[in-house]
N, C-alpha and C. Protein backbone atom coordinates (compact mmCIF):
# COMPACT_ATOMS: atom_id res chain seq x y z
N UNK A 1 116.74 124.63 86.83
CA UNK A 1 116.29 123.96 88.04
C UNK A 1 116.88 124.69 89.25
N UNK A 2 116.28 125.02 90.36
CA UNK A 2 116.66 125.90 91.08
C UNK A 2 117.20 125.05 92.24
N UNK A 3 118.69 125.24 93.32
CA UNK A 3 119.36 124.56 93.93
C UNK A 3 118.69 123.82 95.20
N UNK A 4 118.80 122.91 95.34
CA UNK A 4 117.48 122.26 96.72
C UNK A 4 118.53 122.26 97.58
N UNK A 5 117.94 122.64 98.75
CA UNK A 5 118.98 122.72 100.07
C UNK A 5 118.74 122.06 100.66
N UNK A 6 118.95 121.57 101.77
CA UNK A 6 118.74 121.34 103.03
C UNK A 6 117.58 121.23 104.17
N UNK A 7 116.56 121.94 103.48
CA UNK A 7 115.26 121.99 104.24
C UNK A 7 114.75 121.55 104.94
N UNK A 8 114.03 120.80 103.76
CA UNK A 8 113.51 119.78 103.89
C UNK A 8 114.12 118.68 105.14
N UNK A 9 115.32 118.19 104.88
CA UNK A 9 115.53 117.22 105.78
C UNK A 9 115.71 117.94 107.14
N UNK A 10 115.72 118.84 107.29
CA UNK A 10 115.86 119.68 108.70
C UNK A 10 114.77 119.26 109.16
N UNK A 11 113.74 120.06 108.19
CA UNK A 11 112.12 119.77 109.07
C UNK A 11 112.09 118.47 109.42
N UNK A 12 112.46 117.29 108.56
CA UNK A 12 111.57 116.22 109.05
C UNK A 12 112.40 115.66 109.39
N UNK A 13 113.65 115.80 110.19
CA UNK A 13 115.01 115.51 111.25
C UNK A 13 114.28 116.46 112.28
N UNK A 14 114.12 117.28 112.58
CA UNK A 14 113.40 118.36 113.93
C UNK A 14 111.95 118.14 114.12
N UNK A 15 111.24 117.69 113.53
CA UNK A 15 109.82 117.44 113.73
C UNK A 15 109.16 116.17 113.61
N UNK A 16 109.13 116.06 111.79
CA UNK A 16 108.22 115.24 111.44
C UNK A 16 108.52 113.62 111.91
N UNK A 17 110.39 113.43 112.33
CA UNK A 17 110.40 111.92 112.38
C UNK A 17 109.97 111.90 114.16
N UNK A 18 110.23 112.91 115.13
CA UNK A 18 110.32 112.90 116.46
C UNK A 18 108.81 112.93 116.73
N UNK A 19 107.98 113.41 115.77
CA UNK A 19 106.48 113.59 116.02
C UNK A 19 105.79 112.17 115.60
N UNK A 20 106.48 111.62 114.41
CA UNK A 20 106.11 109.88 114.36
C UNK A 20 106.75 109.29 114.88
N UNK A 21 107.92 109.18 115.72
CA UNK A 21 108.31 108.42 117.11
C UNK A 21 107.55 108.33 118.23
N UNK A 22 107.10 109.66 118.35
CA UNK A 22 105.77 110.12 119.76
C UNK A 22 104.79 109.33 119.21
N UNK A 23 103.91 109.36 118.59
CA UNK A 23 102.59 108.90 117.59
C UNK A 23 102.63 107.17 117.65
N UNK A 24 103.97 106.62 117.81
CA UNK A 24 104.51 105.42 117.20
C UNK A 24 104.09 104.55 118.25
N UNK A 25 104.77 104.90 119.77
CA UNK A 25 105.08 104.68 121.23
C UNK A 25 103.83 104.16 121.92
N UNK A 26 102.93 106.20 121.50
CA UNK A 26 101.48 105.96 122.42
C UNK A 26 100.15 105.11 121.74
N UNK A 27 100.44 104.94 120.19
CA UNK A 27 99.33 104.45 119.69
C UNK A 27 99.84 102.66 119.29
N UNK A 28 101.51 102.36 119.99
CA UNK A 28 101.57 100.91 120.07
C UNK A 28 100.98 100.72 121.96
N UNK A 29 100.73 101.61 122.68
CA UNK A 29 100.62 100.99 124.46
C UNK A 29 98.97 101.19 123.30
N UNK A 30 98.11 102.15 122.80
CA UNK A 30 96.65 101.50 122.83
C UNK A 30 96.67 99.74 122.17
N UNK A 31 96.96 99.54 120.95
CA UNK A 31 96.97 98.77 120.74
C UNK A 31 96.95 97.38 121.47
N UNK A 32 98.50 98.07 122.24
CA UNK A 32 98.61 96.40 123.45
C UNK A 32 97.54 96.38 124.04
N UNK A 33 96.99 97.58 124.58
CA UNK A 33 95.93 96.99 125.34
C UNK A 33 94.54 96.72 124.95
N UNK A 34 94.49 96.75 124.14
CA UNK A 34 93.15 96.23 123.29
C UNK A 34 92.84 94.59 122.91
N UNK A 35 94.33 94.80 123.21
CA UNK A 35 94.28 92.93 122.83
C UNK A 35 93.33 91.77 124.33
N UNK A 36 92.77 90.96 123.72
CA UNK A 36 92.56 90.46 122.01
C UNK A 36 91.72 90.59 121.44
N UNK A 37 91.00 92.04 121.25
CA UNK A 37 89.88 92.98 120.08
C UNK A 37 88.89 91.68 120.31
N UNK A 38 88.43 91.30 120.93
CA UNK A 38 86.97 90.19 120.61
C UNK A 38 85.60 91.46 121.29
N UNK A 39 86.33 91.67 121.85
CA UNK A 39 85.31 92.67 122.93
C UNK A 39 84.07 91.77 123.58
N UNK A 40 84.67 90.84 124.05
CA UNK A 40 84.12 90.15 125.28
C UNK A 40 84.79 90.06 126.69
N UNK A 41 84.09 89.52 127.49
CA UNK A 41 84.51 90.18 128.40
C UNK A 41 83.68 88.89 129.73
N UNK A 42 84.60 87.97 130.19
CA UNK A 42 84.33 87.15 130.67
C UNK A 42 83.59 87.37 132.43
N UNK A 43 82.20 86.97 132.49
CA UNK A 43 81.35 87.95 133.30
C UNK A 43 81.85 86.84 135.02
N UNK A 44 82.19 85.17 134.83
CA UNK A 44 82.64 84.73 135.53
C UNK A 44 81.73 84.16 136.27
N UNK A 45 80.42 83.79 135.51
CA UNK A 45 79.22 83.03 135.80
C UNK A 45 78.93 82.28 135.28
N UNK A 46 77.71 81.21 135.12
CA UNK A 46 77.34 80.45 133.94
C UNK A 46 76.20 80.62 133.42
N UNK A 47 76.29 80.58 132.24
CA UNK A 47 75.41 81.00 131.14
C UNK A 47 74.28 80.43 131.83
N UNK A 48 72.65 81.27 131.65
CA UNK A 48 71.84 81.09 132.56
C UNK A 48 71.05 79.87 131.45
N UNK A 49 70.22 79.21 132.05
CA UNK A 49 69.03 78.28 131.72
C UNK A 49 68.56 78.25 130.32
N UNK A 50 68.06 79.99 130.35
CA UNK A 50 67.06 80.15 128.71
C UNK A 50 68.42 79.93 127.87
N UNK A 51 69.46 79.79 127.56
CA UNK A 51 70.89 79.66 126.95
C UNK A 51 71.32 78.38 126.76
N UNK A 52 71.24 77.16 127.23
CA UNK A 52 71.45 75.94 127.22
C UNK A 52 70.62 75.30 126.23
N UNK A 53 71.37 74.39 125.14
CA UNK A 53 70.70 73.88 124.23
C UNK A 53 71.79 74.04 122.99
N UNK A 54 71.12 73.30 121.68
CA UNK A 54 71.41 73.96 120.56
C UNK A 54 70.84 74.62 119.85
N UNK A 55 71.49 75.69 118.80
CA UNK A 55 71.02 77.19 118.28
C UNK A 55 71.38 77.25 117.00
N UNK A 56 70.71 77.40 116.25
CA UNK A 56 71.60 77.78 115.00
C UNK A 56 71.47 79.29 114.82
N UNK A 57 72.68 79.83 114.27
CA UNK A 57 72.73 81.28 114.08
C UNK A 57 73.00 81.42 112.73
N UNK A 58 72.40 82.64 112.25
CA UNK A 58 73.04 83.28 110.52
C UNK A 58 74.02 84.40 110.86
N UNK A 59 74.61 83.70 110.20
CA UNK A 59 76.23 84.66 110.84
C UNK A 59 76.11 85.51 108.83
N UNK A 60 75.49 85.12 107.81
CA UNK A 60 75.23 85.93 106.89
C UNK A 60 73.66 85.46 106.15
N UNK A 61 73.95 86.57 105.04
CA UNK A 61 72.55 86.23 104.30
C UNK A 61 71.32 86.44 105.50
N UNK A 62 70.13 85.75 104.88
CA UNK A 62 68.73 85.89 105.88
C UNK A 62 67.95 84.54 106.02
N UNK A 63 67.52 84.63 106.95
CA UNK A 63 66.24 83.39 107.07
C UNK A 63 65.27 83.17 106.71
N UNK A 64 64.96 84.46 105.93
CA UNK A 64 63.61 84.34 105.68
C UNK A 64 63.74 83.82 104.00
N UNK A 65 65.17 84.53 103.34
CA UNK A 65 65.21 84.49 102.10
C UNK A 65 65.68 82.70 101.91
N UNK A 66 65.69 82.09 102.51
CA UNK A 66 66.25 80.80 102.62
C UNK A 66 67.41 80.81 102.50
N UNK A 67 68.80 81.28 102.67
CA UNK A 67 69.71 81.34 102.75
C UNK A 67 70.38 80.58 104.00
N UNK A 68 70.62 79.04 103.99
CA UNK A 68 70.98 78.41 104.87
C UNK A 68 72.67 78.86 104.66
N UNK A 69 73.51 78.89 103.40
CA UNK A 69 74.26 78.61 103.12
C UNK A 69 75.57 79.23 104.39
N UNK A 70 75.04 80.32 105.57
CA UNK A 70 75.77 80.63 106.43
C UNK A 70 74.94 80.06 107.61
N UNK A 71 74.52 79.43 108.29
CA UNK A 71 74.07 78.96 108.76
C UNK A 71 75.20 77.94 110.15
N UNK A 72 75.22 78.41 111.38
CA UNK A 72 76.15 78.15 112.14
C UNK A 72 75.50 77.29 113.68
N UNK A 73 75.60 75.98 113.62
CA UNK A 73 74.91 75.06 114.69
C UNK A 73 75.81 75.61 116.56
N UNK A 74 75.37 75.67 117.07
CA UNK A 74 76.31 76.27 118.33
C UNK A 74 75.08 75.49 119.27
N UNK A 75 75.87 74.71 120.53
CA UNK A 75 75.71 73.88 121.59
C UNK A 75 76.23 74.80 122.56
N UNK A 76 75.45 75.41 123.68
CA UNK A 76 75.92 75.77 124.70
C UNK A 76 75.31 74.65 125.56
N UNK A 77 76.45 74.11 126.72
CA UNK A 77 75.85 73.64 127.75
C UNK A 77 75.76 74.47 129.14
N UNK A 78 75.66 73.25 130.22
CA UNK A 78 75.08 74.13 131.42
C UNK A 78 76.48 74.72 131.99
N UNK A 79 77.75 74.39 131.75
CA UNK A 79 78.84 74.62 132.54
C UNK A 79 79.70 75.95 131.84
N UNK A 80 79.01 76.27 130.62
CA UNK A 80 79.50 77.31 129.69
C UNK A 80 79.30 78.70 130.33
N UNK A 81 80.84 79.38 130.06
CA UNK A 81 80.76 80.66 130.94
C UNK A 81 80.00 81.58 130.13
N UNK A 82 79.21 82.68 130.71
CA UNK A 82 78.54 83.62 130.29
C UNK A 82 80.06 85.11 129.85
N UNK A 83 79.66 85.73 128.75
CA UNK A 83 80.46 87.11 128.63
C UNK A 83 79.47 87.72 128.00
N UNK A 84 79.98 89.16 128.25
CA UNK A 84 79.25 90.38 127.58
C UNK A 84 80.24 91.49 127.14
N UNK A 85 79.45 92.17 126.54
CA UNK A 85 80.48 93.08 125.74
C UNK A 85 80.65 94.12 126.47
N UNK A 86 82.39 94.89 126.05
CA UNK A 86 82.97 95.54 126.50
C UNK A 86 83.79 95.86 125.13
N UNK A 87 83.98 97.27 125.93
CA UNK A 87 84.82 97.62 124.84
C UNK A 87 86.55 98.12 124.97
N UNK A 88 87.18 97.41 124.19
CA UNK A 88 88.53 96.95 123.87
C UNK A 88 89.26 98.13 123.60
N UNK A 89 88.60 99.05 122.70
CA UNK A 89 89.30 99.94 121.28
C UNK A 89 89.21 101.40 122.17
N UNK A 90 90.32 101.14 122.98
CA UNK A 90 90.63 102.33 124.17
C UNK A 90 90.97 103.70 123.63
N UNK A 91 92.09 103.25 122.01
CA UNK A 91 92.57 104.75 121.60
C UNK A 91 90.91 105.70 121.17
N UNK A 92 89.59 105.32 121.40
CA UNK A 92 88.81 106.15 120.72
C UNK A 92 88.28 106.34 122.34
N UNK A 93 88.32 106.21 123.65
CA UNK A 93 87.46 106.76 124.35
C UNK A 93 87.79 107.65 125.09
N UNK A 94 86.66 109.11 125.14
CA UNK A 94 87.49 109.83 125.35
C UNK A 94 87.18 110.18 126.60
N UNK A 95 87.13 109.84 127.63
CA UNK A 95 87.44 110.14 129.24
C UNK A 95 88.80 110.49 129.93
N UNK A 96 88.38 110.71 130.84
CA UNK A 96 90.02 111.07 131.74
C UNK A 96 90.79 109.68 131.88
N UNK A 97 90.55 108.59 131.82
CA UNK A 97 91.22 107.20 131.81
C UNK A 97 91.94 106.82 130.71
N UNK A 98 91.55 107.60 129.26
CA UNK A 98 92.11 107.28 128.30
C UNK A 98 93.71 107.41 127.95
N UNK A 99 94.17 108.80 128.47
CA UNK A 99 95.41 109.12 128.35
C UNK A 99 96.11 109.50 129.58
N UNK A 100 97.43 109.23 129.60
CA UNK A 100 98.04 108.29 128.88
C UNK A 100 97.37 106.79 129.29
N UNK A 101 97.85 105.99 127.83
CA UNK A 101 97.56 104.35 127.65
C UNK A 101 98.11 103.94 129.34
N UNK A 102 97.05 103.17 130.35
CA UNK A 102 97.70 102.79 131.10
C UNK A 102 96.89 101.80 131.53
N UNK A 103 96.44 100.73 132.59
CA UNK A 103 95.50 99.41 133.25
C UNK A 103 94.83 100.29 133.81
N UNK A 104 94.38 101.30 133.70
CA UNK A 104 93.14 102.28 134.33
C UNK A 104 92.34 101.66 133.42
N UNK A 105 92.36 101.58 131.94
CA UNK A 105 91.52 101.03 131.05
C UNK A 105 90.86 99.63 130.92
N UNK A 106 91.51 99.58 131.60
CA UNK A 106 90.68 97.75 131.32
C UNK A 106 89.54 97.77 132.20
N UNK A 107 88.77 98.27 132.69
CA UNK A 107 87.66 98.21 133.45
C UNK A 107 86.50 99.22 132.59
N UNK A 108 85.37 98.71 132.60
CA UNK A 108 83.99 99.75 132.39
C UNK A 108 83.85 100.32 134.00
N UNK A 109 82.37 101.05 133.38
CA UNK A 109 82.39 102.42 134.49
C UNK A 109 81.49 101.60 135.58
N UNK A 110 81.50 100.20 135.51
CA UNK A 110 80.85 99.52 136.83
C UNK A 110 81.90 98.93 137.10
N UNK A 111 83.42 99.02 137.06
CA UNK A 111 84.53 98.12 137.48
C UNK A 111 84.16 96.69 137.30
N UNK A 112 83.38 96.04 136.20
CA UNK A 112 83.46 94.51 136.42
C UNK A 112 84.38 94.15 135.12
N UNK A 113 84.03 94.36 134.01
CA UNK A 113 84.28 93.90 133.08
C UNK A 113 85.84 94.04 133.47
N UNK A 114 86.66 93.00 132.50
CA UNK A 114 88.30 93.14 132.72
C UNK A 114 88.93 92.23 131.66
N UNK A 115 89.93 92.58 130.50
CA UNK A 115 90.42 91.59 129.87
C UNK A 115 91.67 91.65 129.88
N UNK A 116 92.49 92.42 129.90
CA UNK A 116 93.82 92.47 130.25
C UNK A 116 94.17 91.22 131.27
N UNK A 117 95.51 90.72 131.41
CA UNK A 117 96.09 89.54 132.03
C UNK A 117 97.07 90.76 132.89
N UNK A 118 97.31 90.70 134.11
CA UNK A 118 98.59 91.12 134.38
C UNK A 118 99.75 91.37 134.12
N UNK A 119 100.18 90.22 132.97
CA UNK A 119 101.45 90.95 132.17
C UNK A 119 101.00 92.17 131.53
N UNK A 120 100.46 91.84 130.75
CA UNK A 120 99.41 92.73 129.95
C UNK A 120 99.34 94.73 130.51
N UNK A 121 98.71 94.32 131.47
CA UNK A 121 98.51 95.53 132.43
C UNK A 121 99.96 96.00 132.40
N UNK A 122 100.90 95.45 132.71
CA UNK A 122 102.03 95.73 133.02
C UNK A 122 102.66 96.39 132.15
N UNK A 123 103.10 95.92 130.68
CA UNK A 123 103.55 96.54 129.78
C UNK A 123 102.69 98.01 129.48
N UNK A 124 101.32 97.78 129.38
CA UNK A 124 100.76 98.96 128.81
C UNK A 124 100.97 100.27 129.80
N UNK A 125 100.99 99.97 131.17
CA UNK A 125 101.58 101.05 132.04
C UNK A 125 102.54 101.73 131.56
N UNK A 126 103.78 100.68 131.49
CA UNK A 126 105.47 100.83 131.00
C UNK A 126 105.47 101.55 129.71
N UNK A 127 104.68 100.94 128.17
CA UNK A 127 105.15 101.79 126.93
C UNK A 127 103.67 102.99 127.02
N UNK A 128 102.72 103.13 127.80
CA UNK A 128 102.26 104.15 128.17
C UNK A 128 102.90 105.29 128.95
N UNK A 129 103.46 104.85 129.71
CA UNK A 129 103.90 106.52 130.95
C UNK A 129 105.65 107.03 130.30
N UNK A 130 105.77 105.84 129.42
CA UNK A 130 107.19 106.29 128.27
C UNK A 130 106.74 106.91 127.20
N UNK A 131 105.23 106.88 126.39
CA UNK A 131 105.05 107.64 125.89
C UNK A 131 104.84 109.03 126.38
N UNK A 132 104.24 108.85 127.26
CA UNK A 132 103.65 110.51 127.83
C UNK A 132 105.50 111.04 127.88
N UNK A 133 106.60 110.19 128.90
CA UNK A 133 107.40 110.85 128.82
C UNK A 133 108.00 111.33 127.86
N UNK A 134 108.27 111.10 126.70
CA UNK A 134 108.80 110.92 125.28
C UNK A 134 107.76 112.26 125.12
N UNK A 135 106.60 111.98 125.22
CA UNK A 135 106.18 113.65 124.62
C UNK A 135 106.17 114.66 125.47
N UNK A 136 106.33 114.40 126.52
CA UNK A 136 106.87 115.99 127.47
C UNK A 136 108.24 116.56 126.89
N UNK A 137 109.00 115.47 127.24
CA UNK A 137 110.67 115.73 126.87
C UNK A 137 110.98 116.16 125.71
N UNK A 138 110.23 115.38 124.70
CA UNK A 138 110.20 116.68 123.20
C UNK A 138 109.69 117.53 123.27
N UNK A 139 108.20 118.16 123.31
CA UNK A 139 107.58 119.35 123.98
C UNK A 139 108.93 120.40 124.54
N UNK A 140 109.15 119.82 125.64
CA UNK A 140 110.05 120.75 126.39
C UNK A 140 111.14 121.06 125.53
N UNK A 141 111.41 120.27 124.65
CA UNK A 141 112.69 120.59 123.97
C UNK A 141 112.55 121.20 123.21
N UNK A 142 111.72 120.86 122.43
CA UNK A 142 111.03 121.99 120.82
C UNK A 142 111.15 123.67 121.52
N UNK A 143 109.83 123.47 122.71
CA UNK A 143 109.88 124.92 123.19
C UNK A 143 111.34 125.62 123.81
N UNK A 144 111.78 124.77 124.15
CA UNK A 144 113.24 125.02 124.95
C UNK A 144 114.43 125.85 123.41
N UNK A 145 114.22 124.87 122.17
CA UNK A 145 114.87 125.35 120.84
C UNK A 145 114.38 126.83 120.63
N UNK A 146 113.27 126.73 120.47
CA UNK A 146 112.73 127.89 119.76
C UNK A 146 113.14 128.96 120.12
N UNK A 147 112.52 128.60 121.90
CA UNK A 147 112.72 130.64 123.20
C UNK A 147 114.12 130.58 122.58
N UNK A 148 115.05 129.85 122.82
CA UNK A 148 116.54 129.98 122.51
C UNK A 148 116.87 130.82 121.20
N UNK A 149 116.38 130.41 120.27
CA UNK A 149 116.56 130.86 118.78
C UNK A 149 116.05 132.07 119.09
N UNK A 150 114.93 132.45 119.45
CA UNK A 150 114.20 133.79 119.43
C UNK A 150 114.65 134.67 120.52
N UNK A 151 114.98 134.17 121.68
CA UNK A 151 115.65 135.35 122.26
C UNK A 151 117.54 135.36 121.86
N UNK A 152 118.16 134.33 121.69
CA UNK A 152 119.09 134.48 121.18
C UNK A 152 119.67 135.46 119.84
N UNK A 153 118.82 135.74 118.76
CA UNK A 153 118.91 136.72 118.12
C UNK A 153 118.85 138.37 118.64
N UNK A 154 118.62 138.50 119.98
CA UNK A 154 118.98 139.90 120.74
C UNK A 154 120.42 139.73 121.38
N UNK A 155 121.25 138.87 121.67
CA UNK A 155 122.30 138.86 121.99
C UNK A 155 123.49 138.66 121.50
N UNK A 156 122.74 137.83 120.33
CA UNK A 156 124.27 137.10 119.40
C UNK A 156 124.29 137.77 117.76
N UNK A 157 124.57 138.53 117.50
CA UNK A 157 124.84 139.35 116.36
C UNK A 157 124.89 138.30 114.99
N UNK A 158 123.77 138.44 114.14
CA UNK A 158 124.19 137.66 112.72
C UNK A 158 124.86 137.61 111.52
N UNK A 159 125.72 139.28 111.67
CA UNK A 159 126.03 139.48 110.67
C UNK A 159 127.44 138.75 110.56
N UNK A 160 127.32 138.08 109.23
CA UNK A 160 128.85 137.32 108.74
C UNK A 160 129.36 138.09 107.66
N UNK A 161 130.60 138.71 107.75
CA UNK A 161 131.44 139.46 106.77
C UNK A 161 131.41 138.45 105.48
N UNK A 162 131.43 138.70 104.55
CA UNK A 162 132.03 138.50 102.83
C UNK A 162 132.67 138.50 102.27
N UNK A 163 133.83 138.21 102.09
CA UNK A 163 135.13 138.44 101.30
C UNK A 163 136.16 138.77 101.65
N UNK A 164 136.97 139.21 101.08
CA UNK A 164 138.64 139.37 102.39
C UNK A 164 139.01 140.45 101.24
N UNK A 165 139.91 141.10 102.69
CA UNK A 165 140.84 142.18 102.29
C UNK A 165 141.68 142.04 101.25
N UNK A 166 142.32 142.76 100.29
CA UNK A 166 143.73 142.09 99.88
C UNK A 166 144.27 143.34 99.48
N UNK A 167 143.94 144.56 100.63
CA UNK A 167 145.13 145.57 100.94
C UNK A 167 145.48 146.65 99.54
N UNK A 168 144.11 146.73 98.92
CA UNK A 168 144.32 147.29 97.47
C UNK A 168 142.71 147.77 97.26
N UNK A 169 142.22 149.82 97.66
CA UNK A 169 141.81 150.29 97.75
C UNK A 169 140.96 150.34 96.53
N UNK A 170 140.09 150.94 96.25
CA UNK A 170 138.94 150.77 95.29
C UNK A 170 139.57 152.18 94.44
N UNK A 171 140.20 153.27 94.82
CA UNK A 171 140.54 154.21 93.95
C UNK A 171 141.84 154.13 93.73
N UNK A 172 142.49 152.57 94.14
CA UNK A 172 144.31 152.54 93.61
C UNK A 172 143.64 151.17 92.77
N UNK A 173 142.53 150.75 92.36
CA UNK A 173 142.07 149.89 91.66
C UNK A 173 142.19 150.19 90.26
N UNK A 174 142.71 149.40 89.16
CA UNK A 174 142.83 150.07 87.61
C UNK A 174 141.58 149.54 87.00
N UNK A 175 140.29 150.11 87.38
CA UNK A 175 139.12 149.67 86.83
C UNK A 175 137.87 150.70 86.39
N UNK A 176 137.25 150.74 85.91
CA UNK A 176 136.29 151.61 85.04
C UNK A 176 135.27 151.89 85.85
N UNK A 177 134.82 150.86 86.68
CA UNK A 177 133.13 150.67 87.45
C UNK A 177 133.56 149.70 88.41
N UNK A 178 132.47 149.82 89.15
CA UNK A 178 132.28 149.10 90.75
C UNK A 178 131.01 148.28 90.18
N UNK A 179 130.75 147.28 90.18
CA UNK A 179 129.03 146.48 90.11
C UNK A 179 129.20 146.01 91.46
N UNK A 180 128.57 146.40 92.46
CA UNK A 180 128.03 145.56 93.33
C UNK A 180 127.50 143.81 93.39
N UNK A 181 127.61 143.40 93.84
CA UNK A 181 127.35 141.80 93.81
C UNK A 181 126.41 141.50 94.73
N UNK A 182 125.62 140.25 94.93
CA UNK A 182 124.83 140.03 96.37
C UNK A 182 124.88 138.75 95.85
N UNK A 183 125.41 137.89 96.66
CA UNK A 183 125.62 136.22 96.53
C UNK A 183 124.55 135.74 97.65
N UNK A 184 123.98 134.81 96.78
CA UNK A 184 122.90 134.23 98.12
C UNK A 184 122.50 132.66 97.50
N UNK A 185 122.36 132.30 98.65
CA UNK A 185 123.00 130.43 98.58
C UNK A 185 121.15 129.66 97.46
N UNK A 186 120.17 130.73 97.78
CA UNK A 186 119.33 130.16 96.88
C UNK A 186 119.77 130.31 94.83
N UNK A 187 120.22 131.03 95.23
CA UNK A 187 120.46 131.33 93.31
C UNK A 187 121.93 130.91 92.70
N UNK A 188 122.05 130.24 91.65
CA UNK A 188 123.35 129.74 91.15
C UNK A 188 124.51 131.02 91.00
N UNK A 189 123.94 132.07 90.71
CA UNK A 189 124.81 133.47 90.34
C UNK A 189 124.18 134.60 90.93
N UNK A 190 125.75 135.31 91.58
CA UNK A 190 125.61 136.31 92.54
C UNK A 190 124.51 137.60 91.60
N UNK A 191 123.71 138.25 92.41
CA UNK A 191 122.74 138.88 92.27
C UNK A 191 123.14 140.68 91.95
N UNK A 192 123.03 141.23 91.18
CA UNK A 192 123.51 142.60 91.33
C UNK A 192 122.27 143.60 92.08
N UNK A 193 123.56 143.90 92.76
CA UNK A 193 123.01 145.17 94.10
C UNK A 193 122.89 146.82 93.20
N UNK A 194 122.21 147.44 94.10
CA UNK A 194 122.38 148.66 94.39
C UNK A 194 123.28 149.62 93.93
């Protein structure tokens, strides 16, 4: 079995957990603001004339097949507010309003529709413009690691010495042969050289 190092948890300590922290942040501000997914959207009128009465609706099955068994009685009266649909599910639209998650979203492209509450608005601003920050500040940092690592290898020398002196020459040595060695942290036993 060959020795497992360290790798692994590097990568996903340097990337993979800081990239699902980012991911975590901006896709909990869509969420908040989607709430509460009905995708209605209260128009702030009253339901007009042809609308007043009772209705039955098939919320499953068909009418024609006689399938009462979903069959749903609904009373609108005259004082019942009218809504229309809008859409809620912000992380999929893709305009300039979308990112970052912020109360730019709660409006369609005629500014009426609106479901967000003011708290509402509020938070999604707050864990929105903390996400964007959260992913600049890593961004910058990742790139900031790397140039470092990569131009740092022209200045800072890698080579690490091997073994120590102990003042006792290779031809005052009482030995037959020299084998070269090459120790390297992937293999259990040093490697013969050259």
């Amino acid at each position: 079995m060959p020795p497992l190092g360290n790798e692994i948890a590097d990568f996903s300590r340097k990337y993979l957990y800081t990239v699902m922290l980012v991911a975590l942040v901006i896709v909990s501000a869509y969420q908040f603001a989607g709430f509460p997914y009905d995708n209605l959207c209260d128009t702030h009128e009253m339901a007009g004339n042809d609308y007043v009465g009772t209705f039955t609706l098939y919320t499953g099955g068909s009418k024609n097949y006689g399938d009462d068994a979903h069959a749903v009685q609904v009373t609108i009266a005259n004082n019942t507010s009218s809504f229309n649909f809008c859409n809620m599910n912000c992380m999929y639209k893709f305009d300039r309003d979308s990112f970052p998650p912020s109360s730019s979203m709660n409006q369609d492209k005629n500014g009426d529709s609106r479901w967000m509450t003011e708290t509402q608005e509020n938070i999604v601003d707050l864990i929105g413009f903390y996400g964007l920050g959260l992913l600049i500040v890593v961004a910058a940092y990742r790139v900031f690691d790397v140039i470092k690592e990569r131009i740092g290898e022209f200045f800072v020398g890698s080579y690490e010495p091997s073994g120590k002196v102990n003042g006792q020459s290779f031809s005052e040595a009482n030995t037959g042969a020299y084998v070269p060695q090459i120790a390297h942290p992937d293999f259990n036993y040093p490697l013969i050289g050259e």
